[in-house]
N, C-alpha and C. Protein backbone atom coordinates (compact mmCIF):
# COMPACT_ATOMS: atom_id res chain seq x y z
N UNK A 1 69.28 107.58 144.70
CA UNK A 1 69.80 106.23 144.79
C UNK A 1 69.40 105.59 146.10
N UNK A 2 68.98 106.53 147.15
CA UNK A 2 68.73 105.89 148.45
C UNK A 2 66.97 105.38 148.80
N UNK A 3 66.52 105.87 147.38
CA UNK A 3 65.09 105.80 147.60
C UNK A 3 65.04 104.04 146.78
N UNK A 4 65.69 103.29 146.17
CA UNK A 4 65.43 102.07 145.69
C UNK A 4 65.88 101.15 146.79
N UNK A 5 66.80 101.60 147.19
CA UNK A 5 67.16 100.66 148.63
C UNK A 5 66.33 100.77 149.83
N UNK A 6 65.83 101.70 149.90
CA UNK A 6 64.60 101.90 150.97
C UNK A 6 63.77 100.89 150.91
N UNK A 7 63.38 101.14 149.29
CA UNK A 7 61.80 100.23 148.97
C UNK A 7 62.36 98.69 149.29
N UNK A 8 63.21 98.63 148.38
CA UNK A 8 64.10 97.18 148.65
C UNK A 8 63.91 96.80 150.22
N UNK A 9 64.18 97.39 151.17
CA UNK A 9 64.21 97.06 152.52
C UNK A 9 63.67 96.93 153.09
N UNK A 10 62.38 98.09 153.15
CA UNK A 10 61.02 97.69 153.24
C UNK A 10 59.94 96.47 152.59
N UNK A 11 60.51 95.96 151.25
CA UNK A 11 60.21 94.82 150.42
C UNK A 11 60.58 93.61 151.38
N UNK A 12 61.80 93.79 151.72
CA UNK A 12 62.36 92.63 152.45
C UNK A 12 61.82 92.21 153.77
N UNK A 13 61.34 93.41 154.24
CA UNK A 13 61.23 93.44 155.97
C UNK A 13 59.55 92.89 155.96
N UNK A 14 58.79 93.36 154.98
CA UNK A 14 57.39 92.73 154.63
C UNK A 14 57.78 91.46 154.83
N UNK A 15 58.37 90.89 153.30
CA UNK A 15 58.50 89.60 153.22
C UNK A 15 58.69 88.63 154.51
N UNK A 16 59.67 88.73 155.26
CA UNK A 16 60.04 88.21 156.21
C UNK A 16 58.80 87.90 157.61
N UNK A 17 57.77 88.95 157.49
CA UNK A 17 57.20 88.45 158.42
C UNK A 17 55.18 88.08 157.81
N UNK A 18 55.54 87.98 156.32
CA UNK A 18 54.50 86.89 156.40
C UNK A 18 54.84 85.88 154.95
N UNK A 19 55.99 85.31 155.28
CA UNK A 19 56.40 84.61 154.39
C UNK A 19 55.47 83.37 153.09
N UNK A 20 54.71 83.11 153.54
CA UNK A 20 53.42 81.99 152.99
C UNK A 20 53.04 83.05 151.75
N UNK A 21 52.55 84.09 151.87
CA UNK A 21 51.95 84.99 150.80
C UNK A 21 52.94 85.47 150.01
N UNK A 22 54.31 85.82 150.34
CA UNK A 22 55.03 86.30 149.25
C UNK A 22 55.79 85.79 148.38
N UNK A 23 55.02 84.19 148.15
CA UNK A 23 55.66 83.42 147.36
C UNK A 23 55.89 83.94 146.10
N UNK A 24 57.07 84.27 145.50
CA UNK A 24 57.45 84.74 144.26
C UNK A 24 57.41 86.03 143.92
N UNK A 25 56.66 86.75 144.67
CA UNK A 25 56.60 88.46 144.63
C UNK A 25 57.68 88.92 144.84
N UNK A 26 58.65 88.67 146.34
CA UNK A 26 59.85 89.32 146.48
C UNK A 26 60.64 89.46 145.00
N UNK A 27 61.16 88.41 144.80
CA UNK A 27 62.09 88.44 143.49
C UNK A 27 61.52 89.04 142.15
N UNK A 28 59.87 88.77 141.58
CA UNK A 28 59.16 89.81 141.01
C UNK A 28 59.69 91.36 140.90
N UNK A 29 58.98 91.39 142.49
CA UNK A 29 58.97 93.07 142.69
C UNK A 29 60.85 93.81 142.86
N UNK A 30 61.67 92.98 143.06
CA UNK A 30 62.88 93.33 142.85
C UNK A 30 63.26 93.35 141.40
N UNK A 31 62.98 92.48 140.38
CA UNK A 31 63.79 92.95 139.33
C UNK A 31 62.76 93.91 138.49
N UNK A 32 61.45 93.66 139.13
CA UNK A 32 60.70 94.55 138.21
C UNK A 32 60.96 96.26 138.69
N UNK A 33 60.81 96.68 139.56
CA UNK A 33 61.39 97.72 140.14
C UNK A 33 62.90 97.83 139.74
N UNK A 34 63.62 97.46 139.37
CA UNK A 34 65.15 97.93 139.12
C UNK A 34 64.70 98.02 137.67
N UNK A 35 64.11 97.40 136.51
CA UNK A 35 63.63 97.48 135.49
C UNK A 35 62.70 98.95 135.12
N UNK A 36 61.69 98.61 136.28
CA UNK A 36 61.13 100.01 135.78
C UNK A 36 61.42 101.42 136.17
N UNK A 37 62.50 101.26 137.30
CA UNK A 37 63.76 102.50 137.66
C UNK A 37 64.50 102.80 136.15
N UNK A 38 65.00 101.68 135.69
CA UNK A 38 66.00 102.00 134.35
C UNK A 38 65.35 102.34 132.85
N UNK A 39 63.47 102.07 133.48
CA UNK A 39 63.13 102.25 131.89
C UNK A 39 61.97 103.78 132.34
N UNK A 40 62.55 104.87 132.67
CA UNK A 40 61.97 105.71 132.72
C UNK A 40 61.64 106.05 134.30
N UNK A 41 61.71 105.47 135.05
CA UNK A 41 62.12 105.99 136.86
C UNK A 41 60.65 105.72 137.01
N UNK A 42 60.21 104.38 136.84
CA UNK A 42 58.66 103.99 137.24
C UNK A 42 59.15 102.88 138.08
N UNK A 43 60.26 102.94 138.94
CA UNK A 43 60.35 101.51 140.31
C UNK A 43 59.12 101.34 140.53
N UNK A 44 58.41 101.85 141.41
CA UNK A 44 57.49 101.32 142.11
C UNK A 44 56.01 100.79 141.16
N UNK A 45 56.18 101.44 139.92
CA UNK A 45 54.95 100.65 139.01
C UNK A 45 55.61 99.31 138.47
N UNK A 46 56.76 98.89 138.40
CA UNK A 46 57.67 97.95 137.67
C UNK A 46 57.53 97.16 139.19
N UNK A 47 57.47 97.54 140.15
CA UNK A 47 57.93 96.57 141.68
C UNK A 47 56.70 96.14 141.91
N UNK A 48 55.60 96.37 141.57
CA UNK A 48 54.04 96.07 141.71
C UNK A 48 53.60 94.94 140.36
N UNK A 49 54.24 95.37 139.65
CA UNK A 49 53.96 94.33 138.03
C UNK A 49 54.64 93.37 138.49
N UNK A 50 55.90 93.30 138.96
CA UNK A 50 56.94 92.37 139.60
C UNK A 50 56.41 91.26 140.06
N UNK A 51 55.71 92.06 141.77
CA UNK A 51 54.97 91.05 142.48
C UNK A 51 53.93 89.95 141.83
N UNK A 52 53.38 90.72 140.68
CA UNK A 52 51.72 90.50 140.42
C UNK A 52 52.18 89.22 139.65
N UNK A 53 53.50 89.71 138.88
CA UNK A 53 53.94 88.51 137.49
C UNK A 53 54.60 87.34 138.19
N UNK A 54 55.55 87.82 139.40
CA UNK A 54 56.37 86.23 140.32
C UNK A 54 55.10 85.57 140.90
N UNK A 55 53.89 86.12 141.39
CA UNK A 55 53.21 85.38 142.26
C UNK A 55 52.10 84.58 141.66
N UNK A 56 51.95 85.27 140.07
CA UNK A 56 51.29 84.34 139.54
C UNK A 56 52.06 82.98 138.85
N UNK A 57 53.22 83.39 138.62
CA UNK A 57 54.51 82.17 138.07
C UNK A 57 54.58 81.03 139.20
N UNK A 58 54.77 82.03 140.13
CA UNK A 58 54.68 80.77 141.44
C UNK A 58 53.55 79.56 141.42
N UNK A 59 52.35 80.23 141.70
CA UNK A 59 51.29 79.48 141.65
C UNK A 59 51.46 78.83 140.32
N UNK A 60 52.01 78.86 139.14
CA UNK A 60 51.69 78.17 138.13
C UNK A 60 52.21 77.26 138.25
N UNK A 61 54.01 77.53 139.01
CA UNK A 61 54.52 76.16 139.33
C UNK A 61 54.09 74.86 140.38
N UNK A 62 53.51 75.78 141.35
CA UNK A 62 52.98 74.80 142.29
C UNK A 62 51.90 73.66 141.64
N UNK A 63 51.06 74.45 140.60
CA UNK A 63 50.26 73.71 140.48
C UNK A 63 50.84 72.37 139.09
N UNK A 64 51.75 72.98 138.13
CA UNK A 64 52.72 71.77 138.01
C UNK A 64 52.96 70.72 138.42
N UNK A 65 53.54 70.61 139.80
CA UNK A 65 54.26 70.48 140.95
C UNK A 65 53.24 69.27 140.89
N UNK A 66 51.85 69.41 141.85
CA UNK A 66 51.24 69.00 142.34
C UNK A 66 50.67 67.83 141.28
N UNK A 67 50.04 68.52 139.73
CA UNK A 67 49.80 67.54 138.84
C UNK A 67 51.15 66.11 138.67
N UNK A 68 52.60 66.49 138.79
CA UNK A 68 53.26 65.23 138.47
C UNK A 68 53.01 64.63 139.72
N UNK A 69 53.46 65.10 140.82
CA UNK A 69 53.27 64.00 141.81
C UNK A 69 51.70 63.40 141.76
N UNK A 70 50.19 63.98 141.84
CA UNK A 70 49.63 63.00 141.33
C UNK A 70 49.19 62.34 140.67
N UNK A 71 50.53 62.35 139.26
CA UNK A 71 50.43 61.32 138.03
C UNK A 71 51.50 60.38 138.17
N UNK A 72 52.23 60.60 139.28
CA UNK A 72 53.70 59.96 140.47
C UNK A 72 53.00 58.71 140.73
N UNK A 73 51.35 59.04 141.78
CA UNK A 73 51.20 58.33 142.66
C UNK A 73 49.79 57.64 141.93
N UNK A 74 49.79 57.81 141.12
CA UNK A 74 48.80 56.97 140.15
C UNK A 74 47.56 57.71 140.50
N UNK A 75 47.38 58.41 140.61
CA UNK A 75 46.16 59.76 141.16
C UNK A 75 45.58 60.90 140.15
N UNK A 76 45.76 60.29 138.71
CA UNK A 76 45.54 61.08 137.83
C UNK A 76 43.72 61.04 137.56
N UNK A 77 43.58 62.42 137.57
CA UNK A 77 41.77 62.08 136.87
C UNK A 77 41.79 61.37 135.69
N UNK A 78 40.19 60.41 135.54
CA UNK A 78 40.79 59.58 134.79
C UNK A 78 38.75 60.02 134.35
């Protein structure tokens, strides 16, 4: 039980000091790791899928994001 809180802490203590890159990975690699702890004791392959799946979600939203505001500001390719 002390080895998921480790990773967790070490997850956290990453995060914190290069914040720009771990957009969406933290929360990824946390539920995916508690997921792949409960589906056969694969945390750390579930905390790696985690990262890979929040950080590509992230970027999907950003780029969302970016298309309304420039269909906001009348900046749509045309």
């Amino acid at each position: 039980m002390k080895i998921p809180f480790a990773i967790l802490a070490a997850t956290l203590a990453l995060a914190a000091s290069s914040p720009g890159h771990a957009k969406g990975c933290i929360k990824g690699a946390v539920v995916g790791g508690v997921a792949g702890h409960y589906a056969g004791h694969h945390g750390m392959l579930g905390a790696a899928a985690g990262c890979l799946y929040g950080r590509h979600h992230a970027k999907q939203q950003e780029r969302q994001r970016e298309m309304q505001q420039n269909q906001a500001n009348g900046q749509g390719k045309i």
